[in-house]
Protein backbone atom coordinates (compact mmCIF):
# COMPACT_ATOMS: atom_id res chain seq x y z
CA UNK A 1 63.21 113.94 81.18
CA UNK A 2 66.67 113.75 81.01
CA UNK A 3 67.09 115.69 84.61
CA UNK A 4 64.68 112.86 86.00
CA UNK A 5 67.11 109.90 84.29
CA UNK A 6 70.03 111.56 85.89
CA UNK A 7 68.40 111.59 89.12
CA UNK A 8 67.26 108.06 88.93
CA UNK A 9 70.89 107.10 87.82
CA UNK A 10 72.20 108.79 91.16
CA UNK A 11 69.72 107.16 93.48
CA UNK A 12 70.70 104.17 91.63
CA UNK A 13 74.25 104.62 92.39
CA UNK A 14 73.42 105.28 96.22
CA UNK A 15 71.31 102.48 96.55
CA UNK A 16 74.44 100.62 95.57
CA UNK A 17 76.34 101.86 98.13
CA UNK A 18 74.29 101.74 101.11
CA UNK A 19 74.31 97.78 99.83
CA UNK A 20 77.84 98.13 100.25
CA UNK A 21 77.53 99.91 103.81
CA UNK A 22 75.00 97.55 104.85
CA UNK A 23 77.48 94.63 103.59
CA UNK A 24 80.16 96.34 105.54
CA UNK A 25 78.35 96.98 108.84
CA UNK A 26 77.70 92.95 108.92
CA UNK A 27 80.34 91.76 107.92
CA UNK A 28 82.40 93.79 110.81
CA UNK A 29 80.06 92.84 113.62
CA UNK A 30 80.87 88.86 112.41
CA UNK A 31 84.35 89.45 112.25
CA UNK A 32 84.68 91.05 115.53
CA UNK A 33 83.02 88.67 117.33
CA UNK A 34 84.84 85.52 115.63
CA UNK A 35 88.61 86.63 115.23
CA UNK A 36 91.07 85.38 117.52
CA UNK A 37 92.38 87.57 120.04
CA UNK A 38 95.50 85.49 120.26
CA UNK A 39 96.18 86.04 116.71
CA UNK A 40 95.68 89.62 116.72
CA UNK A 41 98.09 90.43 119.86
CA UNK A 42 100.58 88.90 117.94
CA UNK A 43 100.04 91.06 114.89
CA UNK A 44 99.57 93.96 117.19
CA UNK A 45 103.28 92.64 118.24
CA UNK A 46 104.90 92.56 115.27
CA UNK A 47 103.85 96.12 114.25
CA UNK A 48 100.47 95.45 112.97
CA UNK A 49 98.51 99.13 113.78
CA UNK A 50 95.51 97.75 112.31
CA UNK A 51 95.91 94.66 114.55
CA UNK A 52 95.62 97.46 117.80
CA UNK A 53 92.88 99.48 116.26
CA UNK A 54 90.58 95.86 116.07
CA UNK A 55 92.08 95.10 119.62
CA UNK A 56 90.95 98.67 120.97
CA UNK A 57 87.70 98.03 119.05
CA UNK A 58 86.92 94.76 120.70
CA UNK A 59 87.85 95.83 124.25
CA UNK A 60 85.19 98.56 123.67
CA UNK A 61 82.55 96.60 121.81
CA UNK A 62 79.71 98.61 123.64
CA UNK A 63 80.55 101.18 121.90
CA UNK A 64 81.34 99.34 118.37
CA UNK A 65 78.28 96.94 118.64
CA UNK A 66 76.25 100.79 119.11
CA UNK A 67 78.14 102.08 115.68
CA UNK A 68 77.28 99.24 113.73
CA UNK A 69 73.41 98.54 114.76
CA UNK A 70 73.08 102.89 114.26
CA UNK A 71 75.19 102.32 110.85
CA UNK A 72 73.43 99.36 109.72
CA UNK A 73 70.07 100.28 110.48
CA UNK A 74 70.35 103.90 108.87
CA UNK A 75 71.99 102.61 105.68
CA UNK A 76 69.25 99.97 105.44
CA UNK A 77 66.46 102.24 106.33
CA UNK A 78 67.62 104.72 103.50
CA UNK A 79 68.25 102.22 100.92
CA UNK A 80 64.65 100.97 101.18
CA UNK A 81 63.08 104.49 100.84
CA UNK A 82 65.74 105.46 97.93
CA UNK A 83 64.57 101.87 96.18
CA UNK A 84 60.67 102.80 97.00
CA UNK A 85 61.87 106.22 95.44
CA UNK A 86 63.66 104.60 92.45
CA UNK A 87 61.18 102.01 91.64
CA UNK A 88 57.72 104.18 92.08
CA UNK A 89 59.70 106.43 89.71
CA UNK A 90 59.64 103.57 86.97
CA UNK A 91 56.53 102.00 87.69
CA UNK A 92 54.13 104.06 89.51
CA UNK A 93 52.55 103.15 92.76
CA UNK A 94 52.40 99.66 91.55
CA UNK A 95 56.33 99.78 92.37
CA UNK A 96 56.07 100.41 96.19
CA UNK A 97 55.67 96.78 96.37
CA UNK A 98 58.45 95.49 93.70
CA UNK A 99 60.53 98.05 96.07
CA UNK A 100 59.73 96.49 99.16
CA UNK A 101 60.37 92.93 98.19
CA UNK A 102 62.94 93.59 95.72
CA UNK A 103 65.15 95.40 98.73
CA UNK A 104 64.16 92.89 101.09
CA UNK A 105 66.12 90.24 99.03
CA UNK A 106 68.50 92.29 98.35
CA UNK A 107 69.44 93.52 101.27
CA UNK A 108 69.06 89.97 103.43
CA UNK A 109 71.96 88.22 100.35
CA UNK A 110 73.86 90.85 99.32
CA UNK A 111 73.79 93.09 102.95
CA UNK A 112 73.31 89.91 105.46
CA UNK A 113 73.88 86.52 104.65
CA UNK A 114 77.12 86.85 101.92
CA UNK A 115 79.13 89.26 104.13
CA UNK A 116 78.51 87.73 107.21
CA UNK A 117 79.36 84.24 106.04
CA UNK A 118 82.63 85.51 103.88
CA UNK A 119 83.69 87.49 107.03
CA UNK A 120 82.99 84.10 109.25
CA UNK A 121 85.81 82.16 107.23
CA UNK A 122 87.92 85.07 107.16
CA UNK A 123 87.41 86.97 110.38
CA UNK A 124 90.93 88.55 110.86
CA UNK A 125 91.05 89.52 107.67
CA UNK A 126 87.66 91.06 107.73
CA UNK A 127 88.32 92.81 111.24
CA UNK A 128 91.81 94.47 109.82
CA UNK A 129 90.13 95.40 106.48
CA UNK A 130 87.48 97.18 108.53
CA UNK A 131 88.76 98.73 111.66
CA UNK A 132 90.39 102.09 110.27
CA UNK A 133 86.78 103.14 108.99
CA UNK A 134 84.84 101.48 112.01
CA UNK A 135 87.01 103.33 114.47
CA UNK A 136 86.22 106.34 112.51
CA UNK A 137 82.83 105.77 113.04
CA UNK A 138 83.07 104.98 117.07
CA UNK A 139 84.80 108.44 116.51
CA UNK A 140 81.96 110.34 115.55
CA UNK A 141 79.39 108.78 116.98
CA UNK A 142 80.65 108.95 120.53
CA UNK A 143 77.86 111.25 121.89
CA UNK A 144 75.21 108.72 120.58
CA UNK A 145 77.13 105.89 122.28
CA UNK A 146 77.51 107.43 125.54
CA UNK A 147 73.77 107.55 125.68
CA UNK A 148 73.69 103.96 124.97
CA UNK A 149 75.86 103.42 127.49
CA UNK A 150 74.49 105.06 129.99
CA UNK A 151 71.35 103.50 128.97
CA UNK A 152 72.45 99.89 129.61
CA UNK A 153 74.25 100.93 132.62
CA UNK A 154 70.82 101.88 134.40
CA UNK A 155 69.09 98.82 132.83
CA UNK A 156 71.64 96.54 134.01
CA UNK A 157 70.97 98.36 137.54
CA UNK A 158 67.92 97.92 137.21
CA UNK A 159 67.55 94.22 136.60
CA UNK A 160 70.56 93.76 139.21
CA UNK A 161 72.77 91.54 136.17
CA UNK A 162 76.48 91.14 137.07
CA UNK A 163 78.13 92.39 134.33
CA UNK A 164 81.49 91.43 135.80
CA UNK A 165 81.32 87.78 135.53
CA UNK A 166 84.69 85.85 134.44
CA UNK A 167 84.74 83.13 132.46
CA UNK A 168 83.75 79.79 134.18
CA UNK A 169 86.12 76.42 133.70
CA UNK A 170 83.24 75.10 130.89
CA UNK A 171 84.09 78.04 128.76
CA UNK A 172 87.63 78.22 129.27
CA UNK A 173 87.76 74.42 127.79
CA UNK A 174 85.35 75.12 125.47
CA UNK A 175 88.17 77.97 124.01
CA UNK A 176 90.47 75.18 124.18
CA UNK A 177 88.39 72.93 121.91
CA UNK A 178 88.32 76.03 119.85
CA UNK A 179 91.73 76.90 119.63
CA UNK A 180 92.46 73.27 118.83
CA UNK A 181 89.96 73.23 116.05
CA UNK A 182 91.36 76.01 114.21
CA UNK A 183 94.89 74.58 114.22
CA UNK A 184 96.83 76.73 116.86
CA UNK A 185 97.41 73.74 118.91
CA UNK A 186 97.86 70.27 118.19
CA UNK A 187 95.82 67.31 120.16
CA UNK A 188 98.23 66.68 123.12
CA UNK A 189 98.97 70.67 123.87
CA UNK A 190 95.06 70.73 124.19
CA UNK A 191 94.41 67.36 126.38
CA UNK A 192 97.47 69.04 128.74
CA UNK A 193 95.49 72.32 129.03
CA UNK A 194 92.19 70.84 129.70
CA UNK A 195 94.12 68.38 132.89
CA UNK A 196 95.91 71.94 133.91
CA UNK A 197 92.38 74.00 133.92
CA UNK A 198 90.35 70.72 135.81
CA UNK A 199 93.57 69.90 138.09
CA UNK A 200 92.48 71.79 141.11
CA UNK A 201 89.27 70.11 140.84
CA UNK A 202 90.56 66.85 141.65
CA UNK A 203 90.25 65.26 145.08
CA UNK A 204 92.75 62.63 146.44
CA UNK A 205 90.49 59.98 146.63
CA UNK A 206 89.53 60.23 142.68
CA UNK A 207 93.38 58.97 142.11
CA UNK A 208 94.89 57.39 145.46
CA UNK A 209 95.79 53.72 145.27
CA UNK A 210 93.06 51.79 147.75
CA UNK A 211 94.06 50.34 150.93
CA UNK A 212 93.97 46.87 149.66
CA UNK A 213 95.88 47.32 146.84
CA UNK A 214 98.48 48.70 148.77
CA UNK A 215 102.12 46.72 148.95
CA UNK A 216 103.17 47.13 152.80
CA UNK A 217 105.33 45.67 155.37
CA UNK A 218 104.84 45.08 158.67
CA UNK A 219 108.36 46.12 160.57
CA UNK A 220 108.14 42.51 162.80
CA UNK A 221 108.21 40.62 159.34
CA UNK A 222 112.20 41.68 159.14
CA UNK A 223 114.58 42.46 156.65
CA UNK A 224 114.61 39.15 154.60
CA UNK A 225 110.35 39.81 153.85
CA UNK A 226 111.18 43.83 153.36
CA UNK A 227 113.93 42.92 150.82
CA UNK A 228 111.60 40.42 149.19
CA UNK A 229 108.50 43.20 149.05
CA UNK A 230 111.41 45.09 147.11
CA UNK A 231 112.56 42.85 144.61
CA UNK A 232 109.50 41.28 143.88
CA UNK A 233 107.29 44.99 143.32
CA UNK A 234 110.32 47.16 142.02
CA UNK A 235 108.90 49.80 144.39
CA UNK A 236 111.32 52.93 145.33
CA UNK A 237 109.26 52.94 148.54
CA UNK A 238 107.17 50.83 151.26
CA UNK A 239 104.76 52.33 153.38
CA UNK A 240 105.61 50.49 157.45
CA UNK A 241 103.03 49.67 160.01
CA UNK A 242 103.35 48.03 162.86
CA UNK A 243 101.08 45.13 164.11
CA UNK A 244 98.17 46.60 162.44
CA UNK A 245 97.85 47.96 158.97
CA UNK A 246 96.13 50.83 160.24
CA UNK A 247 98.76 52.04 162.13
CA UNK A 248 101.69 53.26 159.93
CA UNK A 249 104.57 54.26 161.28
CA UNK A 250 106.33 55.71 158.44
CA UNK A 251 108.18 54.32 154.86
CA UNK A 252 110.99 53.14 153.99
CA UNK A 253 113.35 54.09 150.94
CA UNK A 254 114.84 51.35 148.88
CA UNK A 255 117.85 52.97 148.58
CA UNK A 256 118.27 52.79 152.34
CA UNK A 257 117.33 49.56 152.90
CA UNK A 258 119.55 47.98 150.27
CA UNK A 259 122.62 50.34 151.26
CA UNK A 260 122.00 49.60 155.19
CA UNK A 261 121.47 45.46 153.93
CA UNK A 262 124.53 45.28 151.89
CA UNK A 263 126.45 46.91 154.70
CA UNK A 264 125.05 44.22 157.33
CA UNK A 265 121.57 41.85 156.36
CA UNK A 266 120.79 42.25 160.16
CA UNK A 267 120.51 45.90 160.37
CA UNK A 268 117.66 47.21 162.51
CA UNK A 269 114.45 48.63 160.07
CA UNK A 270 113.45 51.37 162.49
CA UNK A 271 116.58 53.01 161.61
CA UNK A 272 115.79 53.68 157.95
CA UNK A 273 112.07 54.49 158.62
CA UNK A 274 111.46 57.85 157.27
CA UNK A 275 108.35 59.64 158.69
CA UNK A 276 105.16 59.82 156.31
CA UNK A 277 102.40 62.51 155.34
CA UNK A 278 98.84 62.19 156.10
CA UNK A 279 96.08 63.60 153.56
CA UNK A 280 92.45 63.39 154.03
CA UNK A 281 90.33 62.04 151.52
CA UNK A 282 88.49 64.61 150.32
CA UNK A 283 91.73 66.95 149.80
CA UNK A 284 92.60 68.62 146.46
CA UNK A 285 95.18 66.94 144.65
CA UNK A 286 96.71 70.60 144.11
CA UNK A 287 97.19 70.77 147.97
CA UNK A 288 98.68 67.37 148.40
CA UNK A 289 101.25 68.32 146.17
CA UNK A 290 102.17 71.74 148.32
CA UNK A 291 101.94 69.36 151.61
CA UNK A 292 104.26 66.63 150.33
CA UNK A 293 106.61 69.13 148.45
CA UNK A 294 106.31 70.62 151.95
CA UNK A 295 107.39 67.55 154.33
CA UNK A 296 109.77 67.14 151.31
CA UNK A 297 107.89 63.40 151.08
CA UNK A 298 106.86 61.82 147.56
CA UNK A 299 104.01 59.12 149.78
CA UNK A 300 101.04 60.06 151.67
CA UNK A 301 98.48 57.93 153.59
CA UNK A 302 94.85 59.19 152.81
CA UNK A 303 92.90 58.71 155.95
CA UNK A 304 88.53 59.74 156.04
CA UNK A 305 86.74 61.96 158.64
CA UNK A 306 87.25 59.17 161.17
CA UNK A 307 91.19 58.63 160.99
CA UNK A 308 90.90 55.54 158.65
CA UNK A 309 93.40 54.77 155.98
CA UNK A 310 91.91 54.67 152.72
CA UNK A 311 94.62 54.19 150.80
CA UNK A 312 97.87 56.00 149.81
CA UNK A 313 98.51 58.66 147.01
CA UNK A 314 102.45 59.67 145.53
CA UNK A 315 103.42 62.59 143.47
CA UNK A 316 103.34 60.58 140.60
CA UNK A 317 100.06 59.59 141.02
CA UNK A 318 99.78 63.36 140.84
CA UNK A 319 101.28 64.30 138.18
CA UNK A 320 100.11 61.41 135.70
CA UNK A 321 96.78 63.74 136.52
CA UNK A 322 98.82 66.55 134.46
CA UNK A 323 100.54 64.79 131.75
CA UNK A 324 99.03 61.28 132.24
CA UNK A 325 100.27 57.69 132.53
CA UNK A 326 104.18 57.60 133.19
CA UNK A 327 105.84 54.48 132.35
CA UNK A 328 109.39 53.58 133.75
CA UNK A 329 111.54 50.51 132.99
CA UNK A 330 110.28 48.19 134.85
CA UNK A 331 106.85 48.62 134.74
CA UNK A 332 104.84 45.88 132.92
CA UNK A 333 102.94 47.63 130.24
CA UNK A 334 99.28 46.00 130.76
CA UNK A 335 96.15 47.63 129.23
CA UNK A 336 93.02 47.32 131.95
CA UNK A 337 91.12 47.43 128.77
CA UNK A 338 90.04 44.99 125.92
CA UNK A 339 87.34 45.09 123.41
CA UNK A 340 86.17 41.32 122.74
CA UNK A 341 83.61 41.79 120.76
CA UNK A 342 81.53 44.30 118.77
CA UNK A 343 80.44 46.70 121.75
CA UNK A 344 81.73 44.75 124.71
CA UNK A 345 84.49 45.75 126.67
CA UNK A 346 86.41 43.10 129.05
CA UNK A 347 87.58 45.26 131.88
CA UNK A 348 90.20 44.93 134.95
CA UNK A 349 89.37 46.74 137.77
CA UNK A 350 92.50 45.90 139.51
CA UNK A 351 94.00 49.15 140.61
CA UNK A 352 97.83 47.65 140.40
CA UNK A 353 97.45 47.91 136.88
CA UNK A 354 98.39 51.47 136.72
CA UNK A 355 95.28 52.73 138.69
CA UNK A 356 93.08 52.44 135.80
CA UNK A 357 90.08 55.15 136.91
CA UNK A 358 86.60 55.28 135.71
CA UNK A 359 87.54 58.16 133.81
CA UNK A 360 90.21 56.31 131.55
CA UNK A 361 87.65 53.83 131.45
CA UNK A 362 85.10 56.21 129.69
CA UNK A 363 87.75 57.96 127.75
CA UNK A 364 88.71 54.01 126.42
CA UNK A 365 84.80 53.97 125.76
CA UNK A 366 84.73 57.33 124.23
CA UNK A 367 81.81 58.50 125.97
CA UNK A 368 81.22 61.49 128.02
CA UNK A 369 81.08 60.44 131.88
CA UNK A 370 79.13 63.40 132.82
CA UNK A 371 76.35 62.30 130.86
CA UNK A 372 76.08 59.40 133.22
CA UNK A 373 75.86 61.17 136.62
CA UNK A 374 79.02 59.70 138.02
CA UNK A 375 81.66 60.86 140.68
CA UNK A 376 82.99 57.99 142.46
CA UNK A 377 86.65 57.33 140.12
CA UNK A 378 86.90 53.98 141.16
CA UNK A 379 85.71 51.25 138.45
CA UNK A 380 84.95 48.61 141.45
CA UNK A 381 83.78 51.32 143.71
CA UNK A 382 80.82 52.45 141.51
CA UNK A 383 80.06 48.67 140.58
CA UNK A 384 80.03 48.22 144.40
CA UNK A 385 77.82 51.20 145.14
CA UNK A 386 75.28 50.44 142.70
CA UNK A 387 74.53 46.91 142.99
CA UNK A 388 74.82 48.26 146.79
CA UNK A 389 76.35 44.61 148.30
CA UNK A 390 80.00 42.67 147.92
CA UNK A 391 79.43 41.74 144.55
CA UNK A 392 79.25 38.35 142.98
CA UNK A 393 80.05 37.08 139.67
CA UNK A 394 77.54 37.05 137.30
CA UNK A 395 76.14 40.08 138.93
CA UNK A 396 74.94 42.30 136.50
CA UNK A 397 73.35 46.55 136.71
CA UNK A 398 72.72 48.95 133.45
CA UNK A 399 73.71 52.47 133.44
CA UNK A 400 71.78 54.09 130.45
CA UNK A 401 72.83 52.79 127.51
CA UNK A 402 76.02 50.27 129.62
CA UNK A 403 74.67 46.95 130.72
CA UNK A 404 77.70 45.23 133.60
CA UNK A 405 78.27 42.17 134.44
CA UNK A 406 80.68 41.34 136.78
CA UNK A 407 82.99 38.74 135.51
CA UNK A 408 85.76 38.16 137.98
CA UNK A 409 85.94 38.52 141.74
CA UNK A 410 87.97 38.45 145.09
CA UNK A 411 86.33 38.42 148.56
CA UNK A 412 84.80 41.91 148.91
CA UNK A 413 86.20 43.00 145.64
CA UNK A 414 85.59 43.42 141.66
CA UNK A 415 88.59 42.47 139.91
CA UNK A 416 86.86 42.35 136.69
CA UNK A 417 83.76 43.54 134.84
CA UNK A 418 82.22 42.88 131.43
CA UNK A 419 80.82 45.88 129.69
CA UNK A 420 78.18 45.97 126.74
CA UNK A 421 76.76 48.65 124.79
CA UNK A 422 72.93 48.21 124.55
CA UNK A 423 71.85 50.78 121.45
CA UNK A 424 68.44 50.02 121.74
CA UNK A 425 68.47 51.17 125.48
CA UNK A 426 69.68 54.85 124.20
CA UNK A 427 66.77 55.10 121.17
CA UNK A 428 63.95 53.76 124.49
CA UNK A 429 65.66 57.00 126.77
């Protein structure tokens, strides 16, 4: 009798600790798979030899992943026959049942749920705490795991997967949002990675100033209309045509013309007219930049497929992409943007106000843009292509949950649109 309570107390005692195996083997796969890489290089950096050991174990999580599931699932298998063992022992056969559900529970809190969530809040802590014993494992079990390997190699063959796939740009931001969330960056470090990562996705026409907003001179107008263009815009340069719009000869630099003007008022334009860069449309705003640091030019014209101009496009139109809206002195700080009433939005689509796009618009709405199917990045352009004629005030379209009204116009343009949110529209969808 006393040999069989000394037994029991030992398969007591191991049932304990394949609990704490099984608690261990959980918690490690969580942690692994939720730590920050970032963090650990830089423990790794300072010295950390734990730090490399959860690094190395990462980089080879095959092979980990295959040590834990074997680990887990033998620990668990053996604590429910020692607890069928254990409990039939006490109670007869009437205890192969209390043993079942008894190490079901157990094993789901105490080796699942608790060790996974603790090691979730505390994942490099977790991994460090774990990798000398884990690696250990991966150690040992290294014949196993080669035929694991192997195994998913000629699976993977077999259904033709590409195993070498990168990350795409929706993940990459998505590690941004994550990165932000747990406190390694603030707010504007994230919204200047997100325009870096979606900055070569940009084409010129999503940002270029249309061709009717543009402030030109025509070179037969003369110096006295050039210097008033200059004075009464604060612009550092003036795109020149001659006779027609469409045909630009080049720009002119204030500095030049108010240098050559002070020096004599009846100077001769053509002789500060610097030559200008051409873009087409449809270009990315990352090779703009290389073309106009290239011709060592801060203007392009954006012409379409036929030779049109569309409008023009400067490096800081650029960068403001990258860093967004850059004020100088003498800009007028005007918001394209006011709410006048509870969901309704009075909105300028005039593009001299610092080229407000339909993105800022949505951003100002705080709504996600993709949602809504759109690509054109011109406010008056998409109320133009969807009522599909020059627009007229009190013109009015929804877009899901929007209802727009136009409220202001100019010939063949929208200068100004009322917006209302329409909840009721959302619930219907």
């Amino acid at each position: 009798m006393n040999f069989l309570l000394v037994s029991l107390r030992t398969l007591t005692l191991i049932l304990l600790v394949l609990i704490v195996l099984s608690a261990f083997f959980s918690a490690s796969e969580t942690a692994l798979t939720s730590c920050s890489k970032l963090r650990l290089k830089k423990l790794a950096k300072n010295g950390n030899e734990r730090a490399n050991k959860v690094l190395k174990l990462i980089d080879s999580y095959d092979e980990t992943l295959s040590t834990i599931l074997i680990g887990n699932n033998i620990v668990n298998i053996a604590a429910a026959s020692i607890s069928a063992a254990v409990c039939t022992a006490y109670f007869g056969a009437e205890g192969l049942a209390a043993a079942t559900i008894i190490t079901a529970i157990v094993v789901i809190i105490f080796g699942e749920l608790l060790p996974k969530s603790a090691a979730k809040d505390l994942p490099e802590k977790f991994a460090l705490f774990c990798a000398p014993l884990l690696s250990f494992l991966v150690l040992i079990l290294t014949p196993l795991n080669f035929f694991f390997k192997t195994a998913k190699a000629f699976l993977t063959k077999v259904l033709k997967r590409n195993t070498s796939r990168g990350l795409t740009e929706d993940e990459l931001l998505l590690m941004v949002d994550e990165v932000e969330n747990d406190g390694a960056i603030n707010k504007e470090d994230s919204e200047l990675i997100k325009s870096a990562i979606e900055f070569s996705d940009i084409r010129v026409r999503e940002i270029m100033t249309p061709r009717v907003d543009a402030v030109t001179i025509d070179i037969a107008d003369g110096n006295q209309e050039a210097l008033k263009t200059f004075v009464s815009h604060g612009f550092s340069r003036l795109p020149v045509y001659k006779e027609d719009d469409d045909k630009m000869i080049g720009i002119i630099h204030a500095k030049d013309f108010f240098t050559a003007y002070i020096n004599n008022p009846d100077f001769k334009l053509e002789r500060i007219v610097k030559d200008i860069a051409y873009v087409h449309s449809s270009t990315k705003i990352s090779l703009v930049m290389k073309t106009l640091q290239d011709q060592k030019v801060e203007m392009a014209m954006v012409v379409d497929s036929y030779g049109t101009i569309r409008g023009l496009v400067t490096t800081e139109d650029i960068v403001e992409e990258l860093v967004g809206e850059i004020w100088d002195e003498h800009d007028k700080v005007i918001s394209a943007f006011h709410k006048v009433g509870k969901d309704k939005y009075l909105v300028s689509c005039n593009s001299n106000l610092q080229n407000p796009s339909l993105n800022d618009l949505f951003k100002y709405l705080e709504l996600d843009i993709d949602r809504y199917g759109l690509e054109n990045n011109s406010i008056s352009g998409w109320v133009v292509e969807t009522l599909g004629d020059i627009p007229h005030k009190g013109d009015s379209f929804n877009c899901k949950d929007l209802h727009i009204t136009v409220n202001k116009t100019n010939k063949n343009r929208v200068l100004e649109i009322l917006i209302d949110k329409v909840p009721q529209m959302e619930e219907e969808k």
